[in-house]
Structure formats: C-alpha cells, structure tokens
N, C-alpha and C. Protein backbone atom coordinates (compact mmCIF):
# COMPACT_ATOMS: atom_id res chain seq x y z
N UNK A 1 -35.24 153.03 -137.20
CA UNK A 1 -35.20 151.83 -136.38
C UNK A 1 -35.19 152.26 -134.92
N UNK A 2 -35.89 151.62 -133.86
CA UNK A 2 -36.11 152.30 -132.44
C UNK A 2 -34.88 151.40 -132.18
N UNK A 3 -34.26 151.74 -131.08
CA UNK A 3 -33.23 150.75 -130.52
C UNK A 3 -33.31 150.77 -128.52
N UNK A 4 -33.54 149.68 -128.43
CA UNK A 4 -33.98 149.60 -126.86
C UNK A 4 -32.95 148.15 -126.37
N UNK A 5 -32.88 148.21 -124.49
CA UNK A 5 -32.04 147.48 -124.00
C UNK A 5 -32.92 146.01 -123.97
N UNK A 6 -32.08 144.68 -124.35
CA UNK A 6 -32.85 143.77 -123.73
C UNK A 6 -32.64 142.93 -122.54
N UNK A 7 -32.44 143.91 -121.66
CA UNK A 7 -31.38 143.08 -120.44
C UNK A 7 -32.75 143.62 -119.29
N UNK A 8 -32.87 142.24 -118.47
CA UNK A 8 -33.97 141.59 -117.85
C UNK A 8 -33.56 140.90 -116.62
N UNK A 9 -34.24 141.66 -115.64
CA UNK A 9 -34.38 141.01 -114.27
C UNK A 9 -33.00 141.28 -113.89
N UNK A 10 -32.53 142.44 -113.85
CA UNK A 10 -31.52 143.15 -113.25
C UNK A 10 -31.34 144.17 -112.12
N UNK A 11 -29.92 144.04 -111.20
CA UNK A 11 -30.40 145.34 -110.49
C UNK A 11 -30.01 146.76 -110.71
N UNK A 12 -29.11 147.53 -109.71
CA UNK A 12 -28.75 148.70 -110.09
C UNK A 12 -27.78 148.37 -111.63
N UNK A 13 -28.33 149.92 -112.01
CA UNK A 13 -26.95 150.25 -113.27
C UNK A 13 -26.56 151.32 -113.06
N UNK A 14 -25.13 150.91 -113.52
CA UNK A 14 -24.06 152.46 -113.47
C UNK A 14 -23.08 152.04 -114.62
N UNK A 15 -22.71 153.68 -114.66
CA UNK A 15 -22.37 153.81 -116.35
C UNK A 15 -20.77 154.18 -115.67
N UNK A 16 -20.14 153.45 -116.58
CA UNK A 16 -18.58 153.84 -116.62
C UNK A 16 -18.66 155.70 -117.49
N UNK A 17 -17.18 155.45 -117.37
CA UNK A 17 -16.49 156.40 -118.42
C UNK A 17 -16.64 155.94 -119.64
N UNK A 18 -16.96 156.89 -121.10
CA UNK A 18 -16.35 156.50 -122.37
C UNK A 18 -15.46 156.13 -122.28
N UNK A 19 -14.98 155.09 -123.80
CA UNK A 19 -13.44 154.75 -124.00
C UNK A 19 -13.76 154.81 -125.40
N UNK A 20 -12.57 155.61 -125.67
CA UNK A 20 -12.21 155.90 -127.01
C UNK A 20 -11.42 154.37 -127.46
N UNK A 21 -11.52 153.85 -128.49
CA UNK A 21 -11.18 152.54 -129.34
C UNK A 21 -10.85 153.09 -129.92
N UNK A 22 -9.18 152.81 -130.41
CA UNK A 22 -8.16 153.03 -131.16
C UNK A 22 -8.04 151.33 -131.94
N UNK A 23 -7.21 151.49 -133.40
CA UNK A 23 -7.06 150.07 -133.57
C UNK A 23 -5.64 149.34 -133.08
N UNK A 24 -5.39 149.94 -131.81
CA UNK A 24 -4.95 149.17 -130.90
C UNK A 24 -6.22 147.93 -129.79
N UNK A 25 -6.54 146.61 -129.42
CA UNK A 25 -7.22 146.18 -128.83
C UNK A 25 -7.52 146.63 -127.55
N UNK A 26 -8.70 147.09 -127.13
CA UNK A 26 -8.70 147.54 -125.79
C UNK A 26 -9.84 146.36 -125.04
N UNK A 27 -8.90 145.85 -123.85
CA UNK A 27 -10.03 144.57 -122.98
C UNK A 27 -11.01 145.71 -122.43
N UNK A 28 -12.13 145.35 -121.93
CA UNK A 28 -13.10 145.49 -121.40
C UNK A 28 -13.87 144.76 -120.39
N UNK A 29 -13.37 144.89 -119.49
CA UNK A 29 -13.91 143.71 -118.43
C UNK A 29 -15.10 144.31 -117.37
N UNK A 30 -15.59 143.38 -116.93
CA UNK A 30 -17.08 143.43 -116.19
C UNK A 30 -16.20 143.74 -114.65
N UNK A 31 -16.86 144.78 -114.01
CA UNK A 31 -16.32 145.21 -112.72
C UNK A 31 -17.19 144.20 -111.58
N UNK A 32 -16.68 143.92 -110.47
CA UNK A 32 -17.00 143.02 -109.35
C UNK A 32 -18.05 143.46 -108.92
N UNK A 33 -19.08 142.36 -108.98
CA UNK A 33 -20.30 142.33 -108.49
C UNK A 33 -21.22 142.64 -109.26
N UNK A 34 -21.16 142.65 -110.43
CA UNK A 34 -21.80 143.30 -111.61
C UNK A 34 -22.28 142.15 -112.88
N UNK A 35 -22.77 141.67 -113.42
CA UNK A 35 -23.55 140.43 -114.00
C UNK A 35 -23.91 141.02 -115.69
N UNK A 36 -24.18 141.98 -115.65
CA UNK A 36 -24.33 142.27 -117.23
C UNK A 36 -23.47 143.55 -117.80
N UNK A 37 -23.34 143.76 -118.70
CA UNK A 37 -22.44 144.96 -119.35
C UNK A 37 -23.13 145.47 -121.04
N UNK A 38 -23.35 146.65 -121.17
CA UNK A 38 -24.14 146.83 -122.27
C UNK A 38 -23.35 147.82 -122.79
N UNK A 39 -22.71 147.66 -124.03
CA UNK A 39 -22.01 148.84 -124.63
C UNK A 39 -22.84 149.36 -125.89
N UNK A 40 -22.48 150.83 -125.91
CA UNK A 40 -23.04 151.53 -127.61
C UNK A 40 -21.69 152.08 -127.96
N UNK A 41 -22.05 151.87 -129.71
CA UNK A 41 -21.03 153.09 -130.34
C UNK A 41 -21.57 154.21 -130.34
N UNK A 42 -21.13 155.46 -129.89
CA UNK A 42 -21.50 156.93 -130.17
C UNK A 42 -20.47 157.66 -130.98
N UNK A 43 -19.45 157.09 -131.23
CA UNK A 43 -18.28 157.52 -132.44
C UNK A 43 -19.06 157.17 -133.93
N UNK A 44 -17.92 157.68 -134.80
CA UNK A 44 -18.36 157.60 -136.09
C UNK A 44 -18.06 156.63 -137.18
N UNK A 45 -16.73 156.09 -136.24
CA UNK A 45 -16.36 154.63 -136.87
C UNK A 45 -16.63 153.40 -136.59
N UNK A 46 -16.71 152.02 -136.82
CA UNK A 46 -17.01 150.73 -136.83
C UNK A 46 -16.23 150.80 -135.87
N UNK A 47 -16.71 149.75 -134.47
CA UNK A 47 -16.10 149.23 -133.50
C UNK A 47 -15.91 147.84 -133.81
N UNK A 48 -15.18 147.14 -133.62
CA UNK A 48 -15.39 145.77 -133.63
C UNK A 48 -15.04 144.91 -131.88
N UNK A 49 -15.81 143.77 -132.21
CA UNK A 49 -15.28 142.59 -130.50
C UNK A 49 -15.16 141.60 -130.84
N UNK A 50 -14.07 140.67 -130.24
CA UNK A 50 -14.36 139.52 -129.82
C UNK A 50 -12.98 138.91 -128.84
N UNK A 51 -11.91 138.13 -129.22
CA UNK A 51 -11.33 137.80 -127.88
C UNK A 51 -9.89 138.66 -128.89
N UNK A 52 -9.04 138.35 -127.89
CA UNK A 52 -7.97 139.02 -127.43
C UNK A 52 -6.86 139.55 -128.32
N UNK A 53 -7.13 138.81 -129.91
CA UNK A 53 -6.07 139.18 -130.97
C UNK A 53 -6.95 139.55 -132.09
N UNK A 54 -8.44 139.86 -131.30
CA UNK A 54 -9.63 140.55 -132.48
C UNK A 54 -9.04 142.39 -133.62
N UNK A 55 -9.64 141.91 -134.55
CA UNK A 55 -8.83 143.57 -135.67
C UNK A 55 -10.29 143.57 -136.40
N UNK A 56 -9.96 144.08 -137.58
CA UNK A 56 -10.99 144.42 -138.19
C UNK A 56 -11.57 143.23 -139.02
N UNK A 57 -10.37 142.61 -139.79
CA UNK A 57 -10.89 141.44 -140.16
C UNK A 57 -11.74 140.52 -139.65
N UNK A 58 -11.41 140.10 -138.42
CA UNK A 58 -12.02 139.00 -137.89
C UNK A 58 -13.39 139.04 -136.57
N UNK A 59 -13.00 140.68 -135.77
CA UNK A 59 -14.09 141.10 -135.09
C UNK A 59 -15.59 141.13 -135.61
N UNK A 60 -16.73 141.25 -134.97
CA UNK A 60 -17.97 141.40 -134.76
C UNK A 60 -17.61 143.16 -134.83
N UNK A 61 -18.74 143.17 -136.19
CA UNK A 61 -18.57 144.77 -136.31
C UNK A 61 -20.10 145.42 -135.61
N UNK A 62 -19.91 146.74 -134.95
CA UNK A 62 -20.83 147.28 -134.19
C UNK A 62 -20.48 148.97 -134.88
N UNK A 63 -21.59 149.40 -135.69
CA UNK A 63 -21.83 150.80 -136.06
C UNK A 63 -22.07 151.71 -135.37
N UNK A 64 -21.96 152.67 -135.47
CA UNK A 64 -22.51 154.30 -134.76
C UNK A 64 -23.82 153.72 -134.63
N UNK A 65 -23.94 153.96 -133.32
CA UNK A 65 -25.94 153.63 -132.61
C UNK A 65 -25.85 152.57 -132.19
N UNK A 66 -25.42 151.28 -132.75
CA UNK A 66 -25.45 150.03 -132.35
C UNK A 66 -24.93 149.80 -131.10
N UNK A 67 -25.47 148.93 -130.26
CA UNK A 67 -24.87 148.10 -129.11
C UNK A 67 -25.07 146.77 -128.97
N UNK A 68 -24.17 146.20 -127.97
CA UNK A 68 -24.02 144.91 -127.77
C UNK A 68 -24.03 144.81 -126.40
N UNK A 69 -25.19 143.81 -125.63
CA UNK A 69 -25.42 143.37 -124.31
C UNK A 69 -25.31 141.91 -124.34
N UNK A 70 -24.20 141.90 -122.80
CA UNK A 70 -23.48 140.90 -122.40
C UNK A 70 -24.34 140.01 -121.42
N UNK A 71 -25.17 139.57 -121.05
CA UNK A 71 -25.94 138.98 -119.82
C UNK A 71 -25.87 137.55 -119.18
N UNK A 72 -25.63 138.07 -117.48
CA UNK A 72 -25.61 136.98 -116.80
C UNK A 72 -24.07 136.46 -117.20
N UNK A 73 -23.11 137.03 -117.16
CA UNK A 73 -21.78 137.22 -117.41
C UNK A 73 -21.40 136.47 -116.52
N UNK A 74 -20.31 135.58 -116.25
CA UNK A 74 -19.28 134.74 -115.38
C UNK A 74 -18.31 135.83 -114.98
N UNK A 75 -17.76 135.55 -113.38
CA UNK A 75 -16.71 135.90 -113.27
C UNK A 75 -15.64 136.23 -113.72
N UNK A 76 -15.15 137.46 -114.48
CA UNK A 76 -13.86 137.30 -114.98
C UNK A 76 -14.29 137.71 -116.19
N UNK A 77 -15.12 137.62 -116.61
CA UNK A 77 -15.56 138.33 -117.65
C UNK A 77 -14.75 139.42 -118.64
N UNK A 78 -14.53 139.15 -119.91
CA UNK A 78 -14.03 140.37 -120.66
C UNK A 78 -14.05 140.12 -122.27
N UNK A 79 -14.00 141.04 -122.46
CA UNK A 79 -13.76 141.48 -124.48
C UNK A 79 -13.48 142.17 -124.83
N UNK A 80 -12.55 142.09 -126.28
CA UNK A 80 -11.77 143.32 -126.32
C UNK A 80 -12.48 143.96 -127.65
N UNK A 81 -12.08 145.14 -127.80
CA UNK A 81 -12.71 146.15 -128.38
C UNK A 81 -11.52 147.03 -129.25
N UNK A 82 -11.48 147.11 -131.11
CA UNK A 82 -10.87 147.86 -131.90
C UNK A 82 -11.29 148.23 -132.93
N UNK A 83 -10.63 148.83 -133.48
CA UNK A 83 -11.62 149.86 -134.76
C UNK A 83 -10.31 149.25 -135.69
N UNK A 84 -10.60 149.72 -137.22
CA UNK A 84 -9.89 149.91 -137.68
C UNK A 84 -8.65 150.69 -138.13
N UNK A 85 -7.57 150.32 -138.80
CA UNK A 85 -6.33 150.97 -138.62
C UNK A 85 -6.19 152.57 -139.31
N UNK A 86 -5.93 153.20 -138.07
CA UNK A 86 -5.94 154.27 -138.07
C UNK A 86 -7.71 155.24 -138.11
N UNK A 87 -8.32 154.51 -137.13
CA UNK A 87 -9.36 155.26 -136.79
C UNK A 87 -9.90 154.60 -135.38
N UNK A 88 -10.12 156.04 -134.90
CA UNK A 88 -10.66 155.96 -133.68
C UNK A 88 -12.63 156.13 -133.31
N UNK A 89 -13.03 155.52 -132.26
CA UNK A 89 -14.39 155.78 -132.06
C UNK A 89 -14.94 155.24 -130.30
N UNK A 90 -15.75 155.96 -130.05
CA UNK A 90 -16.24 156.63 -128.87
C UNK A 90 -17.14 155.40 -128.30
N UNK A 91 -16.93 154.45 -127.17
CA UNK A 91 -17.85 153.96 -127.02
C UNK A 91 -18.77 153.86 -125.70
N UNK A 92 -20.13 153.68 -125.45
CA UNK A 92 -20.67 154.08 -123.92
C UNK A 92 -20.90 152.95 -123.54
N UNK A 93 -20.49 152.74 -121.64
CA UNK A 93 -20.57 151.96 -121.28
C UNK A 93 -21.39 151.04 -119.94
N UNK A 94 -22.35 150.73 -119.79
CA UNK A 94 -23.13 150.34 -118.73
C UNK A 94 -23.31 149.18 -117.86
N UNK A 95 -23.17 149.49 -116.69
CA UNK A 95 -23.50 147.52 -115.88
C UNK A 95 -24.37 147.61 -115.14
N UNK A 96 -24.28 146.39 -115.14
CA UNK A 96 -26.12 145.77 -114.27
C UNK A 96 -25.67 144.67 -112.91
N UNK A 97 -25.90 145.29 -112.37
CA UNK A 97 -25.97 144.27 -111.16
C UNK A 97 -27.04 143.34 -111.29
C-alpha cells in the first residue's frame, strides 16, 4: 500500500520531537500559528485518539505506518494519544502552517 500526505494548500512544515505513547493519555496540541498537524506511528504497537478519557477500548486505532491528518484546525486545538495497557509506541509528528 503507498501511503502519502493529504494536506493541501499549506505553508511551512516543521516536525516536532517523537513522543513515545504510553497507556497513560498523552494531549497533543497544535502549536501557535500552525493550522494542520499530521501524525504517524513508527512504533510497533497500536496507538489510539480521540478526546481526553480515550484507552484502548474506545480510541480510533492507528497501526505501525499509519497516520492521521488534522486540517484547518481551530485554535486550541488538541487530542490525546494512548496505547494499550502496558505497551508503549513511537509516534512522528508534523505541522503546517
């Protein structure tokens, strides 16, 4: 399967730091001045997202390779991000002005 970005009519991008996802919830918020956010898993376990008391059960699951792009994001912007209990995984992170 090829896997490509579909985020359109954007400006600069810059890549955060990895964050390792523990199945503790970790927020993820869009930094100021910045409009889209595109994450991949590069770990080996299931990531999951969605709002603030998201686990494994109930999150949006995202595999090793997979990503999820945020676009044209509101102010204030965020989602949180966990794996399941007792596993950790690696995820990369990008924004778009």
């Amino acid at each position: 399967m090829e896997l490509f970005s579909a985020v359109r009519k954007i400006g600069k991008a810059d890549h955060r730091d990895a964050l390792t996802i523990s199945d503790t919830a970790t927020e993820l918020t869009l930094s100021t001045g910045k409009k889209s956010i595109e994450i991949r898993v590069t770990g080996n376990n299931t990531v999951y997202y969605g709002g603030k008391n998201v686990n494994s059960s109930n999150g949006i699951p995202l595999r090793r390779r997979e990503m999820k792009i945020w676009n044209n994001c509101q102010k204030g912007f965020s989602v949180y991000l966990v794996c399941e209990s007792g596993k950790t995984s690696e995820v990369r992170v990008v924004e778009y002005a």
